[in-house]
N, C-alpha and C. Protein backbone atom coordinates (compact mmCIF):
# COMPACT_ATOMS: atom_id res chain seq x y z
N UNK A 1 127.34 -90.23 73.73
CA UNK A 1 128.73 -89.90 73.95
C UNK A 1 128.99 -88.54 73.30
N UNK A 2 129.48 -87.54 74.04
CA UNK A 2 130.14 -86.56 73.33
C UNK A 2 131.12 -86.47 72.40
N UNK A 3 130.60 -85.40 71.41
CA UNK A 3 131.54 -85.19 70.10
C UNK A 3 133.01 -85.17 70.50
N UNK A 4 133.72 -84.96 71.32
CA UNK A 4 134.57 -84.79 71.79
C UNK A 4 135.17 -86.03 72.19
N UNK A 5 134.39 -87.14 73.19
CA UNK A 5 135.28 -87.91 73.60
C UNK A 5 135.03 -89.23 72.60
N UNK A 6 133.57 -89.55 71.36
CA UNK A 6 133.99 -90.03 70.36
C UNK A 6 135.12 -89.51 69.30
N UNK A 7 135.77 -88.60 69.38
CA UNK A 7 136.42 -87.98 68.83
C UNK A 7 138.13 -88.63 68.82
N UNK A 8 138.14 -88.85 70.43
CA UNK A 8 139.03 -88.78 71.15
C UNK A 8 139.23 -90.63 71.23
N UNK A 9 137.91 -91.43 70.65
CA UNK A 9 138.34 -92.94 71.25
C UNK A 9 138.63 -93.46 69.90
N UNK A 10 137.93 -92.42 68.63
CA UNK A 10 138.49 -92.81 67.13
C UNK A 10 140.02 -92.67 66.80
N UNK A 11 140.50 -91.65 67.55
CA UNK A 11 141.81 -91.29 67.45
C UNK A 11 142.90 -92.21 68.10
N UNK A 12 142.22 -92.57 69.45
CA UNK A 12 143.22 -93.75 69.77
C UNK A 12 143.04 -95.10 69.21
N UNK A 13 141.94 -95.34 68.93
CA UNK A 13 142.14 -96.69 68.16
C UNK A 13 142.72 -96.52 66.39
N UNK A 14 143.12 -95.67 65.92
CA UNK A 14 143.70 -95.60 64.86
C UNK A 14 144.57 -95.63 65.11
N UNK A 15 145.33 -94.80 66.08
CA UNK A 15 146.82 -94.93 66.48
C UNK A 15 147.06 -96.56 66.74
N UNK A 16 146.04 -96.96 67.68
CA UNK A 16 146.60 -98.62 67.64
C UNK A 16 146.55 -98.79 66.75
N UNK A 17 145.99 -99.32 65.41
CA UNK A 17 145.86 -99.57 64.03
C UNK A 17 147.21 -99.42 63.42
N UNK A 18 147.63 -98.25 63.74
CA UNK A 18 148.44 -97.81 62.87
C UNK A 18 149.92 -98.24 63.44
N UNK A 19 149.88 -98.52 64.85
CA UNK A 19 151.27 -99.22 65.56
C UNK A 19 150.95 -99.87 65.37
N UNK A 20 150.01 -101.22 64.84
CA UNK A 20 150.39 -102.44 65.22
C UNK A 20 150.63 -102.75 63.54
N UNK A 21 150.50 -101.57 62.67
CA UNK A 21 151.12 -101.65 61.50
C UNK A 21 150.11 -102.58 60.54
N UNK A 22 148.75 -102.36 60.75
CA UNK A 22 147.51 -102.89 60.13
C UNK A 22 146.85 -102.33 59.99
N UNK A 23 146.09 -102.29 58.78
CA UNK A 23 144.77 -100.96 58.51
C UNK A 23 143.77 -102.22 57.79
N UNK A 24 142.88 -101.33 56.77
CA UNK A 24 141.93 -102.11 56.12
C UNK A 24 142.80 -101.69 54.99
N UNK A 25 143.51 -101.25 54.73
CA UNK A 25 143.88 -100.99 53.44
C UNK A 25 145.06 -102.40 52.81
N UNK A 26 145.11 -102.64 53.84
CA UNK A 26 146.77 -104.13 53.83
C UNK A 26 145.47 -104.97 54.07
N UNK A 27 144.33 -105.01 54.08
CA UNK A 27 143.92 -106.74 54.51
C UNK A 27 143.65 -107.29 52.46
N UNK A 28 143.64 -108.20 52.43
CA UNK A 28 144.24 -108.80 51.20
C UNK A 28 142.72 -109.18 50.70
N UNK A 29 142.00 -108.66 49.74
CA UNK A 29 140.49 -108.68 49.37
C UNK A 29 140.77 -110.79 49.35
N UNK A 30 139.37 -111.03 48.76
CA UNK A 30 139.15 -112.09 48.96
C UNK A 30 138.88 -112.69 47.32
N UNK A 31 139.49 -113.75 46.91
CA UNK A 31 139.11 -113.88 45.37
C UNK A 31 137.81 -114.15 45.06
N UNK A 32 137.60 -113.61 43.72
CA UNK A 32 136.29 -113.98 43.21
C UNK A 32 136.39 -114.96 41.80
N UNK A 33 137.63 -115.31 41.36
CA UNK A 33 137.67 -116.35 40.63
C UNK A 33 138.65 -117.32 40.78
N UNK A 34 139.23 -118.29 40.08
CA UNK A 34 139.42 -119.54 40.87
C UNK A 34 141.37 -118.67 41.36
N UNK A 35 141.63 -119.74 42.55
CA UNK A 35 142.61 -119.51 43.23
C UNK A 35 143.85 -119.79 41.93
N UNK A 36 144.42 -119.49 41.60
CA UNK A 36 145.76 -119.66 40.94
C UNK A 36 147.31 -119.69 41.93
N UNK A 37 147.44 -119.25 43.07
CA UNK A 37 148.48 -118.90 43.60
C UNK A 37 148.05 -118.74 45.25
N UNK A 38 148.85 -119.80 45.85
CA UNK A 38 148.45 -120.04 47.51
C UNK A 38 149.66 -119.53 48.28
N UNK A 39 149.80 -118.61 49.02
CA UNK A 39 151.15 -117.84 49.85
C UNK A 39 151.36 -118.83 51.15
N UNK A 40 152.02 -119.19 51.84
CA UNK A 40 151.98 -119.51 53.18
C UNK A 40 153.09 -119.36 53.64
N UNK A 41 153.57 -119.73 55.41
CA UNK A 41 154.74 -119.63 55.63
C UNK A 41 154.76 -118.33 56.42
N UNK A 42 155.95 -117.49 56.20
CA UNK A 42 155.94 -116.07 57.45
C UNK A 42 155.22 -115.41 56.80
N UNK A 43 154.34 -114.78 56.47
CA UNK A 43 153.30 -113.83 55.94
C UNK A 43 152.85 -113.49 57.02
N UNK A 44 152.24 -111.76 56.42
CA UNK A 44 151.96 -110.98 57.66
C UNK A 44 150.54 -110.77 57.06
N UNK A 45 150.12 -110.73 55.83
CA UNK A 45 148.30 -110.91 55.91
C UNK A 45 148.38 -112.04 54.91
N UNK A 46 146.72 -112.50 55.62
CA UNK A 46 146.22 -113.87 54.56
C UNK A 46 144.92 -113.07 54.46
N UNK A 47 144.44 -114.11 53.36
CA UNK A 47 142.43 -114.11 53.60
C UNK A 47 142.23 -115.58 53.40
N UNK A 48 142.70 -116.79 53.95
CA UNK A 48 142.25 -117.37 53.44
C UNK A 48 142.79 -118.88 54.64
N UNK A 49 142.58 -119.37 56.10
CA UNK A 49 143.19 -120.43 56.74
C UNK A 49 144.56 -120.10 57.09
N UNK A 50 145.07 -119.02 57.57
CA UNK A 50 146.56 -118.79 57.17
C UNK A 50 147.25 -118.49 56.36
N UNK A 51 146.85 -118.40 54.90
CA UNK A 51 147.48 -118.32 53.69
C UNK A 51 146.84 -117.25 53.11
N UNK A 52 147.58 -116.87 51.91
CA UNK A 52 147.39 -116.02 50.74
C UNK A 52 147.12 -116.87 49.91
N UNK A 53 145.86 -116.05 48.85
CA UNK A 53 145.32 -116.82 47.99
C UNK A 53 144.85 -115.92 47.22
N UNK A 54 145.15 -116.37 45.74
CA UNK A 54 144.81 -115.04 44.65
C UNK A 54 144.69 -115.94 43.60
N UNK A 55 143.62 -115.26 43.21
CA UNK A 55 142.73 -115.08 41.99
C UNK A 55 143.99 -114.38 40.43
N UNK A 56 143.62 -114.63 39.19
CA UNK A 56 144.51 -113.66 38.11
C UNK A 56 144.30 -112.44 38.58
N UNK A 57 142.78 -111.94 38.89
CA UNK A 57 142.92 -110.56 38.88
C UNK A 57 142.90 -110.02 39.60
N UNK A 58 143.05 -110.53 41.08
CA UNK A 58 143.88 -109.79 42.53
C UNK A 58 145.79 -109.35 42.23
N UNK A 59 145.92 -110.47 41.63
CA UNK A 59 147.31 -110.25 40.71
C UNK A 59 147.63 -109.16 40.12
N UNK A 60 147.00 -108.95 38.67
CA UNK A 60 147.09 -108.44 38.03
C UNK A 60 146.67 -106.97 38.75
N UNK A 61 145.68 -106.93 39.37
CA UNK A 61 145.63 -105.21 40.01
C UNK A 61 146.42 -104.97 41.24
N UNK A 62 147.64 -105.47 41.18
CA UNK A 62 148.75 -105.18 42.12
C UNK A 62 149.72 -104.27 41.24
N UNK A 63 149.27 -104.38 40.11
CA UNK A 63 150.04 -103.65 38.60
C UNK A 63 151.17 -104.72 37.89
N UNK A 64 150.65 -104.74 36.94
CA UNK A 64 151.70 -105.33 35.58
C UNK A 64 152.25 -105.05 34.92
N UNK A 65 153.37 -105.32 34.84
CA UNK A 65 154.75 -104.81 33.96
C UNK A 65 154.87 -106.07 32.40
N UNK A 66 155.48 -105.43 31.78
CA UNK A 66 156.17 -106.06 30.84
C UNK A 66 157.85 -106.42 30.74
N UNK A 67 158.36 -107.47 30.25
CA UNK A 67 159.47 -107.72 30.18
C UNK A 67 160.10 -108.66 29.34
N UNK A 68 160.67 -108.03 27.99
CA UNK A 68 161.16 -108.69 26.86
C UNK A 68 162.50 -109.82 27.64
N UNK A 69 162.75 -111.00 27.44
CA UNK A 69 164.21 -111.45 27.40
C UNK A 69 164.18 -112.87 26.59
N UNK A 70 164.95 -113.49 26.54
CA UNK A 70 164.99 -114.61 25.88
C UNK A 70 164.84 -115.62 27.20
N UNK A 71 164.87 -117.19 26.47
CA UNK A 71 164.52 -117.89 27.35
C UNK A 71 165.25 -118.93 26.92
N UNK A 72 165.46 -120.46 28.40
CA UNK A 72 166.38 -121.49 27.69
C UNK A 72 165.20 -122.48 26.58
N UNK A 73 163.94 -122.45 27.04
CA UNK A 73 163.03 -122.85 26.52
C UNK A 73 162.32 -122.64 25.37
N UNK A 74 162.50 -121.55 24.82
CA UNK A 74 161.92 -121.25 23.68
C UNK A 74 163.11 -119.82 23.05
N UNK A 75 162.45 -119.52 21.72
CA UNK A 75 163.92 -119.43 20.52
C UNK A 75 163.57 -117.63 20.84
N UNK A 76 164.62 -117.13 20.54
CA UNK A 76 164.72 -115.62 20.67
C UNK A 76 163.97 -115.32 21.51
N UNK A 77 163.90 -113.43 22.03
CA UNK A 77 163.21 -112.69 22.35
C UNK A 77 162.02 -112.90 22.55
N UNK A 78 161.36 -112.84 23.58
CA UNK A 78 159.93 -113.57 24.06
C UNK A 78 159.17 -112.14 25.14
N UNK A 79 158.43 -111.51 24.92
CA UNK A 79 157.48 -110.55 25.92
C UNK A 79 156.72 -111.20 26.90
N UNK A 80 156.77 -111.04 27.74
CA UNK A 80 156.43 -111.52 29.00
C UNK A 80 155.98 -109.94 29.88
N UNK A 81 153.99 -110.41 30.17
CA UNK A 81 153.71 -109.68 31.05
C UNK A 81 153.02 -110.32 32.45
N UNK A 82 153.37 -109.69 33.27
CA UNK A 82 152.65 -110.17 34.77
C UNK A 82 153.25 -109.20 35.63
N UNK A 83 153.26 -109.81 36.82
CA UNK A 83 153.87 -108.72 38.38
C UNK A 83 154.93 -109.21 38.83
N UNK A 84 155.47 -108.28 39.59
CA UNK A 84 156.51 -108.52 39.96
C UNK A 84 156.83 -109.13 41.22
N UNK A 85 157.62 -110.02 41.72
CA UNK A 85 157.55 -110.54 42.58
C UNK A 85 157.52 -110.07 43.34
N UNK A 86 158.55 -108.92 43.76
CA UNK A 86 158.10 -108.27 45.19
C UNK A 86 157.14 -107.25 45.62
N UNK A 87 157.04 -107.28 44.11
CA UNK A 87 154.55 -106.87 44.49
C UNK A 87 153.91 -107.56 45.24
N UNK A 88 154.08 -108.75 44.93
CA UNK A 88 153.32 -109.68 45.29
C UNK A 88 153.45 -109.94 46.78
N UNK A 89 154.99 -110.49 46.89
CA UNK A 89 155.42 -110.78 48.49
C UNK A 89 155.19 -109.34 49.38
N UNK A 90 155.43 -108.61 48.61
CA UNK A 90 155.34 -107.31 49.88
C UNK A 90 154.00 -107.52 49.71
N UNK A 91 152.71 -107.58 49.13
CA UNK A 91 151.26 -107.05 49.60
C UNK A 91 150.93 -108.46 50.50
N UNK A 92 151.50 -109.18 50.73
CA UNK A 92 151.51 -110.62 52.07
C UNK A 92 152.29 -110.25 53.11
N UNK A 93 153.08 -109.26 53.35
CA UNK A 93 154.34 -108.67 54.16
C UNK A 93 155.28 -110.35 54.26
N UNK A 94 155.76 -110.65 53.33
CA UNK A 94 156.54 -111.51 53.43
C UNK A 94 157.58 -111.55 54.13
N UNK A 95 158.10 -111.55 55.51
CA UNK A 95 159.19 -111.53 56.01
C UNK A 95 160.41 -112.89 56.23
N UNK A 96 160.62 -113.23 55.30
CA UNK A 96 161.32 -114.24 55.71
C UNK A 96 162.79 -114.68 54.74
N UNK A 97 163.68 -115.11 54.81
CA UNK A 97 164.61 -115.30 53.48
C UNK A 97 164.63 -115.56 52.37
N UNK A 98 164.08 -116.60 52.40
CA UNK A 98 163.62 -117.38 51.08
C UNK A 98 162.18 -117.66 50.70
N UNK A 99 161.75 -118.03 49.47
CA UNK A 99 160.73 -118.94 49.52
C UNK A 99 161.10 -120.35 48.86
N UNK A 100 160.08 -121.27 48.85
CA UNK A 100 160.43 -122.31 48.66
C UNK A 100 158.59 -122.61 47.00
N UNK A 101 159.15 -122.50 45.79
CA UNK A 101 158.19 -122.41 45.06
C UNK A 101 158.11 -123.57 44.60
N UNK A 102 156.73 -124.14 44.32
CA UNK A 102 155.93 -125.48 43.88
C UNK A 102 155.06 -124.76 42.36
N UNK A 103 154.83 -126.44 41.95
CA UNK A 103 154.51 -126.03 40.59
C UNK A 103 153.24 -127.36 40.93
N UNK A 104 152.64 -126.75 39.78
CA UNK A 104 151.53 -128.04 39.62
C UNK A 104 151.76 -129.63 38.93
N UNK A 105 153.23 -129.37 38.68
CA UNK A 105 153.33 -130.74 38.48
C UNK A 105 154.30 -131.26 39.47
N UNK A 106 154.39 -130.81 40.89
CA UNK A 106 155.29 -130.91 41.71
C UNK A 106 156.54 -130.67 41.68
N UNK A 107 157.00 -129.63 40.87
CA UNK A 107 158.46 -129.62 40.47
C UNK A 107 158.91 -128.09 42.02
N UNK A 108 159.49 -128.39 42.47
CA UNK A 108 159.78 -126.87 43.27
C UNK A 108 161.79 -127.06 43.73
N UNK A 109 161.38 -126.00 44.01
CA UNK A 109 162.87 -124.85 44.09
C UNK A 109 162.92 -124.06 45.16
N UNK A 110 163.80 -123.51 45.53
CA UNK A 110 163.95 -122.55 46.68
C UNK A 110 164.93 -121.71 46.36
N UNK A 111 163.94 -119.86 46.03
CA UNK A 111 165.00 -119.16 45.89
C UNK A 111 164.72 -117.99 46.57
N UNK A 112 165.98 -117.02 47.10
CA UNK A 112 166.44 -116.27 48.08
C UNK A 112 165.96 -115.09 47.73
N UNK A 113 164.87 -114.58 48.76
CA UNK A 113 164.21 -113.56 48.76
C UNK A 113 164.85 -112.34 47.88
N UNK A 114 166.30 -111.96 48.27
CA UNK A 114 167.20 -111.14 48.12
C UNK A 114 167.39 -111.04 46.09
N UNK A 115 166.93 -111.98 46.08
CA UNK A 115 166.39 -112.21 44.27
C UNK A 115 165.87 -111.35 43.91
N UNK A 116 164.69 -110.84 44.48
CA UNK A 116 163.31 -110.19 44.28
C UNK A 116 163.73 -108.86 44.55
N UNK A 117 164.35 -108.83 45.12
CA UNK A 117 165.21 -107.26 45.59
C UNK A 117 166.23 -106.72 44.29
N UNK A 118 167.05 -107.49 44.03
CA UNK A 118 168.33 -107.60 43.21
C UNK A 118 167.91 -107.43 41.86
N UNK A 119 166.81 -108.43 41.40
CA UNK A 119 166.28 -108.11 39.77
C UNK A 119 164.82 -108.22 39.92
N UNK A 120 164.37 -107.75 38.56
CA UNK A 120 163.22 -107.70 38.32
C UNK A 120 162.44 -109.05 37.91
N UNK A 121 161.88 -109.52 39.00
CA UNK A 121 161.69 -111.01 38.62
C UNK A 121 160.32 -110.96 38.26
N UNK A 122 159.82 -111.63 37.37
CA UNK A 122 158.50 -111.40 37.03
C UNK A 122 157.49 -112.65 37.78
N UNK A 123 156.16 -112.54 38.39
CA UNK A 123 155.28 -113.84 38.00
C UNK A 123 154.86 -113.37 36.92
N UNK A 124 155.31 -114.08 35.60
CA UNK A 124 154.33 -113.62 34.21
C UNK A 124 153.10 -114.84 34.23
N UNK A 125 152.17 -113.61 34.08
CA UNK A 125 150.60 -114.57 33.82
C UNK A 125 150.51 -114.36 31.97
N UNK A 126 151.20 -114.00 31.25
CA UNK A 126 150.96 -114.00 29.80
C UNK A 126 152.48 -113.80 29.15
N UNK A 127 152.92 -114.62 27.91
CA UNK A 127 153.87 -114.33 26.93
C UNK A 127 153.23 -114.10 25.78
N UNK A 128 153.80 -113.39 24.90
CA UNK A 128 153.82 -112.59 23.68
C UNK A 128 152.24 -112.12 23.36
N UNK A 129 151.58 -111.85 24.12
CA UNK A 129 150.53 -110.80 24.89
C UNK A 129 149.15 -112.28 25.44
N UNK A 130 150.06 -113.47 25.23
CA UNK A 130 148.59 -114.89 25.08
C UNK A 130 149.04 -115.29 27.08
N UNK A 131 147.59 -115.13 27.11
CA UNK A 131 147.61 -116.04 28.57
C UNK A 131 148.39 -117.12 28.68
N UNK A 132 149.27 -117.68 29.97
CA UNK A 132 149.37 -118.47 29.68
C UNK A 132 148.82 -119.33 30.85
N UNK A 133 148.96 -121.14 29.96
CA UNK A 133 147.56 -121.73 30.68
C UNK A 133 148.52 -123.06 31.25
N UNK A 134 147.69 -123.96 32.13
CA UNK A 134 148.37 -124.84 32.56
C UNK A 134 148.95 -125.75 31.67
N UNK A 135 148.72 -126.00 29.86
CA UNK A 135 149.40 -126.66 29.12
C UNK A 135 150.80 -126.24 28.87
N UNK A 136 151.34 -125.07 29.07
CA UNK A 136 151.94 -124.39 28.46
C UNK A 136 152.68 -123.32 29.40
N UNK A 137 153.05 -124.01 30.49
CA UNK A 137 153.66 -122.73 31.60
C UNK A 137 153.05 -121.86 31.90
N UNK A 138 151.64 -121.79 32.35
CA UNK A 138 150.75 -121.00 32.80
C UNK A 138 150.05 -121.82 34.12
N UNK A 139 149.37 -121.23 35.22
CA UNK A 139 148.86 -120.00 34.67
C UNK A 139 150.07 -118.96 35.36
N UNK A 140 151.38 -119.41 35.69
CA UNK A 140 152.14 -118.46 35.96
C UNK A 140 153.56 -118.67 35.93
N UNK A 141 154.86 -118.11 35.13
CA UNK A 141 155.99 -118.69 35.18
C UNK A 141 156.95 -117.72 35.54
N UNK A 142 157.69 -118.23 36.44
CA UNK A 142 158.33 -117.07 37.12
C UNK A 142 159.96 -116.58 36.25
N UNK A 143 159.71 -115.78 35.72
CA UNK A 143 160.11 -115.00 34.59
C UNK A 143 161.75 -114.02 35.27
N UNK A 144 163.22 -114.12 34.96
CA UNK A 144 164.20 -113.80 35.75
C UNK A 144 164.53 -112.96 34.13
N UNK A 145 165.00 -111.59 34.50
CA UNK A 145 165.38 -110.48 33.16
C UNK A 145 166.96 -111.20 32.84
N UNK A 146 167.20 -111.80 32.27
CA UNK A 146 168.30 -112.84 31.81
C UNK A 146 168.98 -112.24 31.04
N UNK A 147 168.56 -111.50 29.89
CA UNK A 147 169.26 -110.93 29.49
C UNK A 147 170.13 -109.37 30.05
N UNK A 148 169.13 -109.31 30.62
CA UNK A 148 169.67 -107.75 31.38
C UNK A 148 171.33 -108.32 32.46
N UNK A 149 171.29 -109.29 33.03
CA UNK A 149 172.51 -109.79 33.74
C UNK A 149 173.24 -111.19 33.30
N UNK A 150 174.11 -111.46 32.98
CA UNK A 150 175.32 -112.24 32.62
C UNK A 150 175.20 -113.56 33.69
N UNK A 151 174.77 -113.12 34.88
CA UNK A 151 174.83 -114.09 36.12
C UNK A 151 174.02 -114.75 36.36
N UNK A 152 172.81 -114.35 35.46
CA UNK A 152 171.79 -115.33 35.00
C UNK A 152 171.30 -116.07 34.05
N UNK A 153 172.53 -116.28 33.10
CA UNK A 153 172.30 -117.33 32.19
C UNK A 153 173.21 -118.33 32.03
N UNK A 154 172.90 -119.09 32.88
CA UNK A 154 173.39 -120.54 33.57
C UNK A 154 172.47 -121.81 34.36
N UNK A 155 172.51 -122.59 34.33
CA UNK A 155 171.86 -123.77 34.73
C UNK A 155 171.33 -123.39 36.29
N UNK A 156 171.93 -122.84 37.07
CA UNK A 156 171.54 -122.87 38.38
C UNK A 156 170.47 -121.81 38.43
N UNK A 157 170.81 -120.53 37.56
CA UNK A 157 169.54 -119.82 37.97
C UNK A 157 168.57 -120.23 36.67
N UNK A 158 168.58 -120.92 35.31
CA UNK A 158 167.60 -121.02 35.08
C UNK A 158 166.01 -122.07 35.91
N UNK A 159 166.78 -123.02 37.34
CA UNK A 159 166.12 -123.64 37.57
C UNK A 159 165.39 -123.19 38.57
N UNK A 160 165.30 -121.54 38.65
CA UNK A 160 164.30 -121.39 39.33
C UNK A 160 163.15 -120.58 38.44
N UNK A 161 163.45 -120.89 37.29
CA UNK A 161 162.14 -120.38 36.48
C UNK A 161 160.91 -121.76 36.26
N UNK A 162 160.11 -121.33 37.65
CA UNK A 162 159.42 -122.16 37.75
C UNK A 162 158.24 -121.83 36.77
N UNK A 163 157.84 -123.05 36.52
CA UNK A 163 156.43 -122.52 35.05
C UNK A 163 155.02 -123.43 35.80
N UNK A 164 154.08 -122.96 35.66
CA UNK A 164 153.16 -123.56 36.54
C UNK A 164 153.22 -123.73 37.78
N UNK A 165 153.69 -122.45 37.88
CA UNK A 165 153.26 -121.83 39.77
C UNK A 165 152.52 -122.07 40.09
N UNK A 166 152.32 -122.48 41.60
CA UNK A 166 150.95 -122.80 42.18
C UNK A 166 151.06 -122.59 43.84
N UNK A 167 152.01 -122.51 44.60
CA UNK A 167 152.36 -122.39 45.83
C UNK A 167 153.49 -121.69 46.07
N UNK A 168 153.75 -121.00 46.87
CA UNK A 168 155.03 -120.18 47.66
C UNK A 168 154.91 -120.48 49.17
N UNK A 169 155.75 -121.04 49.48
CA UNK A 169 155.84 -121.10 51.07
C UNK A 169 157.28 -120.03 51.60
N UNK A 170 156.85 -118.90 52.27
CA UNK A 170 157.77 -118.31 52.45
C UNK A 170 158.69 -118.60 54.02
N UNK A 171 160.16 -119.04 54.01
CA UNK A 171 161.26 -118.97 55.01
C UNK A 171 161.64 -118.30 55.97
């Protein structure tokens, strides 16, 4: 084939690539240690039966933030690091309203995408710099900046600080 018209069939199939709004760069690597966190629901990439599925450190190299606030659960000021939720949902192209979050001891909640937009919601995988583990609200607790807003320190939104994340089904 000529330089020219391989030239010419690389170029249009990128353009498809690129309209149908998929590259290799959005496909979602594949974990190499145990699953902590299963996506399903409207998602626009999986690696895994339909679903998203991540490992701590597919997580964690989405980038991690820190975030001091207090909690109803434990006494003063508490550091909390992990990602942010709409790290997470955007690298799944989450399109949908809500999700609906499960815990490993079956406890779940359903809260409005528009959350994740509005504040800085954390999945924290560590408080006061210690992993945290499934005894102890690990290996992920979904962390709301409480102190930063007034409108979140009340019974209704503390009950979506789910602790022992384990599923998101997104709406």
């Amino acid at each position: 084939m000529p330089k020219a018209a391989l030239f010419a069939a690389l170029t249009g199939l990128l353009m498809t690539v690129a309209a149908a709004g998929t590259s290799v760069a959005d496909e979602l690597a594949e974990p190499t240690g145990a699953v902590i966190l299963t996506i399903s629901g409207a998602i626009d990439r999986t690696n895994f039966n339909a679903t998203a599925v991540f490992d701590r450190h597919m997580l964690e190299d989405l980038g991690t933030t820190t975030m001091t606030t207090t909690t109803t659960w434990t006494d003063g000021p508490q550091e909390f690091e992990g990602v942010l939720a709409r790290d997470v949902l955007g690298a799944v192209g989450a399109n949908g309203r809500s999700i609906a979050a499960s815990a490993l001891d079956d406890y779940s909640t359903t809260i409005p995408l528009s959350d994740f937009d509005k504040y800085r919601v954390l999945f924290a995988l560590k408080m006061n710099g210690v992993d945290l583990k499934p005894g102890d609200k690990g290996p992920i607790w979904i962390v709301y900046p409480r102190d930063d807003h007034e409108e979140l320190r009340n019974d209704e939104a503390d009950a979506k600080w789910i602790w022992q994340l384990s599923k998101i089904g997104v709406q």
